[in-house]
Protein backbone atom coordinates (compact mmCIF):
# COMPACT_ATOMS: atom_id res chain seq x y z
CA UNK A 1 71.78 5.99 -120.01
CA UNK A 2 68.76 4.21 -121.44
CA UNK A 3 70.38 0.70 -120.33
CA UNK A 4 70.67 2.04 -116.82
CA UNK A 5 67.66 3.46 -116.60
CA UNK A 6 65.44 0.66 -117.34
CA UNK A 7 67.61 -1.41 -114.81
CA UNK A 8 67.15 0.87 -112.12
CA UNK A 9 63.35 0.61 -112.66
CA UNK A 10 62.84 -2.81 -112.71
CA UNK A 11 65.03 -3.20 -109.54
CA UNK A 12 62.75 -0.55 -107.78
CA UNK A 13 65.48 1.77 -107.50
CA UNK A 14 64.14 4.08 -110.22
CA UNK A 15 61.62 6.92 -110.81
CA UNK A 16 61.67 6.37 -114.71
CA UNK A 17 59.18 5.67 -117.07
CA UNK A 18 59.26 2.12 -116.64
CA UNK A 19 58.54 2.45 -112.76
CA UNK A 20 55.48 4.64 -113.53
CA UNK A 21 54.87 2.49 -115.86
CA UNK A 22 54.39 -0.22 -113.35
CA UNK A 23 52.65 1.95 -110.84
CA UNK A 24 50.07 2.16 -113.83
CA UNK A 25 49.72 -1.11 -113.66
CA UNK A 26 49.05 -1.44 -109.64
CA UNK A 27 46.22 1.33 -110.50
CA UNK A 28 44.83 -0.64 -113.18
CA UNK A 29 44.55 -4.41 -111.52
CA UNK A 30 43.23 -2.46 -108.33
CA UNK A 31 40.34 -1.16 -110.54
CA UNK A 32 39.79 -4.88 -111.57
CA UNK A 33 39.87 -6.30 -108.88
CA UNK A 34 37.21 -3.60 -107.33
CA UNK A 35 35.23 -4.56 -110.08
CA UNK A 36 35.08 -8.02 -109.98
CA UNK A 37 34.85 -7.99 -106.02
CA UNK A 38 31.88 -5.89 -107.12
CA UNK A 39 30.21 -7.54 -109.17
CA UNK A 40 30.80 -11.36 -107.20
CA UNK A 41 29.35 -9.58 -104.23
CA UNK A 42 26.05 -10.33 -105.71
CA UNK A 43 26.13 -13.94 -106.11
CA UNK A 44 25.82 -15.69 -109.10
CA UNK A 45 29.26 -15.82 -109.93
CA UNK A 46 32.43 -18.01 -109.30
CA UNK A 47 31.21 -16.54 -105.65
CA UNK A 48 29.25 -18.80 -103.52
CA UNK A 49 26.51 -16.17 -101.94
CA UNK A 50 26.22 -15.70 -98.74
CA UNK A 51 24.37 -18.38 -96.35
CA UNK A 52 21.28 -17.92 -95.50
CA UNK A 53 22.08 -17.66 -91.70
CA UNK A 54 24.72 -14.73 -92.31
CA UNK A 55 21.59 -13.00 -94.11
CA UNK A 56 19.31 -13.47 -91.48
CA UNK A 57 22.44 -12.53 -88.78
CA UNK A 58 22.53 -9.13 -90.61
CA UNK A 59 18.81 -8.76 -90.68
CA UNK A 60 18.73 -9.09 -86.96
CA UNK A 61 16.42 -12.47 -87.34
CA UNK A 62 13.98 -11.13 -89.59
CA UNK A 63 12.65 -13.93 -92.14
CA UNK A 64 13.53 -13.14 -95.19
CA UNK A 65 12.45 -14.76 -98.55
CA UNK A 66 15.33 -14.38 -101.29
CA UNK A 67 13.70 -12.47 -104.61
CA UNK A 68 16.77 -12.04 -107.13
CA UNK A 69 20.55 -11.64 -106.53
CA UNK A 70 19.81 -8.09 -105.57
CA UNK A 71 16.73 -8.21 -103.68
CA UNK A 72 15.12 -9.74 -100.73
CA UNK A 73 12.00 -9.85 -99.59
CA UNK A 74 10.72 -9.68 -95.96
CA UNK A 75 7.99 -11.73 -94.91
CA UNK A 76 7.84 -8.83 -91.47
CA UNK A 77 6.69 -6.35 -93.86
CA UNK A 78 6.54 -7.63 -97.44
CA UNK A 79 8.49 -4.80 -98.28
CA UNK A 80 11.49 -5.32 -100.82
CA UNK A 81 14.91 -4.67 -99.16
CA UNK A 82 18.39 -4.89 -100.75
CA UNK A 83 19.71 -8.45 -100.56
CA UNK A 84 22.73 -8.60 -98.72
CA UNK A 85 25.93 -8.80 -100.41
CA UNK A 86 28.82 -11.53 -100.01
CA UNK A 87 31.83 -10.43 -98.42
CA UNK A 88 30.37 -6.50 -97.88
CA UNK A 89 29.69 -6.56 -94.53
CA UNK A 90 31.81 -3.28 -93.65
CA UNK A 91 33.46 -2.75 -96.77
CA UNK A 92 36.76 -3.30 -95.44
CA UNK A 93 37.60 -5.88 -98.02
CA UNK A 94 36.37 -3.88 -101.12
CA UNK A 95 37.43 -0.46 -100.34
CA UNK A 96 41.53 -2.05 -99.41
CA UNK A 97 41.46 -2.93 -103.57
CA UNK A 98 40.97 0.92 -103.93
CA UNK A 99 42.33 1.96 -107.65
CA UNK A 100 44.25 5.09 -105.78
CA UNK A 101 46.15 3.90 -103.46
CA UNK A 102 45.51 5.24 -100.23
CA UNK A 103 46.70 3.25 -97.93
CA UNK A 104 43.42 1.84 -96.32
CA UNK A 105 43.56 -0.74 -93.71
CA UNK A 106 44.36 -3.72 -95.45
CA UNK A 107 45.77 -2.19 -98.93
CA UNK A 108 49.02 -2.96 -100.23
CA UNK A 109 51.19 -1.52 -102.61
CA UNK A 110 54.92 -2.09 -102.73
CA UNK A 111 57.83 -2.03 -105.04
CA UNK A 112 59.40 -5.14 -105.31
CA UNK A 113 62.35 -5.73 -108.22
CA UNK A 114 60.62 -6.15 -111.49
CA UNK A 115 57.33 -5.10 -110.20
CA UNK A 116 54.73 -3.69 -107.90
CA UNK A 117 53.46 -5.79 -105.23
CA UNK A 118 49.56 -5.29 -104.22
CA UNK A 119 46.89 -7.02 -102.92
CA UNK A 120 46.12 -7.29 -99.05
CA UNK A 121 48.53 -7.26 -96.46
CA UNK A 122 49.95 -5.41 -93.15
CA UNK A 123 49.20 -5.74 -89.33
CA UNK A 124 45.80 -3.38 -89.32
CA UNK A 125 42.57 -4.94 -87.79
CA UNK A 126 39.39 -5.56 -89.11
CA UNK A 127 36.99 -2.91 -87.48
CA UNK A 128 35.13 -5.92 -86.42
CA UNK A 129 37.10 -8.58 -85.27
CA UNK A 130 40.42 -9.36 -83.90
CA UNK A 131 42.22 -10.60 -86.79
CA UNK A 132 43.78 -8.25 -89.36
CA UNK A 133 42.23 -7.42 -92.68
CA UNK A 134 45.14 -9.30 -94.59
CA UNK A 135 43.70 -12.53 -92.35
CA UNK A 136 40.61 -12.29 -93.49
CA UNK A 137 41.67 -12.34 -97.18
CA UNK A 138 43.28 -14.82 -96.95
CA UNK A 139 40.99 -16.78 -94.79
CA UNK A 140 38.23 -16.04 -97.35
CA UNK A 141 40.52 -16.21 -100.60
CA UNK A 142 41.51 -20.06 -99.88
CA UNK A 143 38.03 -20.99 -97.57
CA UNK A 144 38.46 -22.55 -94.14
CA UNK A 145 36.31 -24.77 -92.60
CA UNK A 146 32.60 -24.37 -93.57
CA UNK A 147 33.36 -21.07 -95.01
CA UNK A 148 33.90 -21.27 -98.84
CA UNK A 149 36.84 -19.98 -100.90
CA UNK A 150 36.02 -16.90 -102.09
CA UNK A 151 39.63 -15.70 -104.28
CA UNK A 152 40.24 -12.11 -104.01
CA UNK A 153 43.24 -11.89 -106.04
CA UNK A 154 43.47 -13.53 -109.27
CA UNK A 155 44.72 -13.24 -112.77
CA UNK A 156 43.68 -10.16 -114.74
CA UNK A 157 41.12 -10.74 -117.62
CA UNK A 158 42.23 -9.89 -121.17
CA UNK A 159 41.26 -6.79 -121.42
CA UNK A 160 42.96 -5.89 -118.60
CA UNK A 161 46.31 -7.26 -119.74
CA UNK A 162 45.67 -5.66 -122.64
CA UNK A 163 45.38 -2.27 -121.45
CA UNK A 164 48.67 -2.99 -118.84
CA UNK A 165 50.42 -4.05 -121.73
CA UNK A 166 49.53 -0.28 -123.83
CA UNK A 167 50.48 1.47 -120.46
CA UNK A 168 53.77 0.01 -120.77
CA UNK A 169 54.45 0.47 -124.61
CA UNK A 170 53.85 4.01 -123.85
CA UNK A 171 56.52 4.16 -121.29
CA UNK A 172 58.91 2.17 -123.49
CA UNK A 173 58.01 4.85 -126.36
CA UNK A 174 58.80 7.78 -123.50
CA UNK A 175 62.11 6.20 -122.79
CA UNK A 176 63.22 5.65 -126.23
């Protein structure tokens, strides 16, 4: 029972502990990867920020003159204005990594044997362009052209791994 149990779930075929186990796990890099996206979105990490002509592009041509990674100043009204963040333009991007899955244009999550597959993928469009969300990624994951890579999905940190790897000691424990 136990034996064929475990080898149901890791060949995707299962609802056991061990397949919950690894849905846990989707949850969990989701949540990091929403947090890292996060907190890259306002420069100053392994990010490159945004250029200055995308800024001014989403100020509508207002000068602006850059304050702090958070802030912008402009020189219209002197007032201070949130600086505009890298890769946020709709959201789309940020909001596919959601730690629920919800199936939001763009979000992934599927089993695959010995895992759970998620990330960005699927044929939805990008609210403002023609290519799908899943192109974008990718286009800004690996850089193209003058636009510079930007990776989306990467390996967890250690605390992370640490907590996937309690997640599934407690499904192991549930099993046994």
């Amino acid at each position: 029972m136990f034996k064929a149990t475990v080898s149901m779930d890791l060949r995707r075929n299962g609802n056991g502990p061990i397949r919950k186990g690894l849905h846990q796990w989707a949850e969990v890099y989701r949540s990091f990867a929403q947090e890292r996206f996060e907190q890259l979105s306002y420069g100053g990490g392994e990010w490159p920020p945004i250029s200055t002509a995308t800024m001014l592009g989403r100020r509508q041509g207002e000068a602006v003159n850059l304050v702090g990674a958070r802030k912008a100043r402009s020189t219209k009204t002197g007032r201070y204005t949130k600086r505009p963040r890298t890769l946020w333009d709709t959201g789309t991007l940020f909001h596919a990594l959601d730690p629920v899955f919800r199936n939001k244009p763009g979000a992934i999550q599927k089993d695959i044997p010995f895992g759970v597959r998620v990330g960005f993928g699927g044929g939805k469009k990008h609210p403002k362009g023609k290519m799908t969300v899943a192109r974008l990624a990718f286009i800004h994951h690996h850089g193209k052209g003058r636009m510079p890579q930007r990776k989306l999905i990467v390996t967890p940190n250690a605390r992370t791994r640490a907590l996937m790897k309690r997640i599934m000691t407690k499904q192991l424990a549930k099993m046994i």
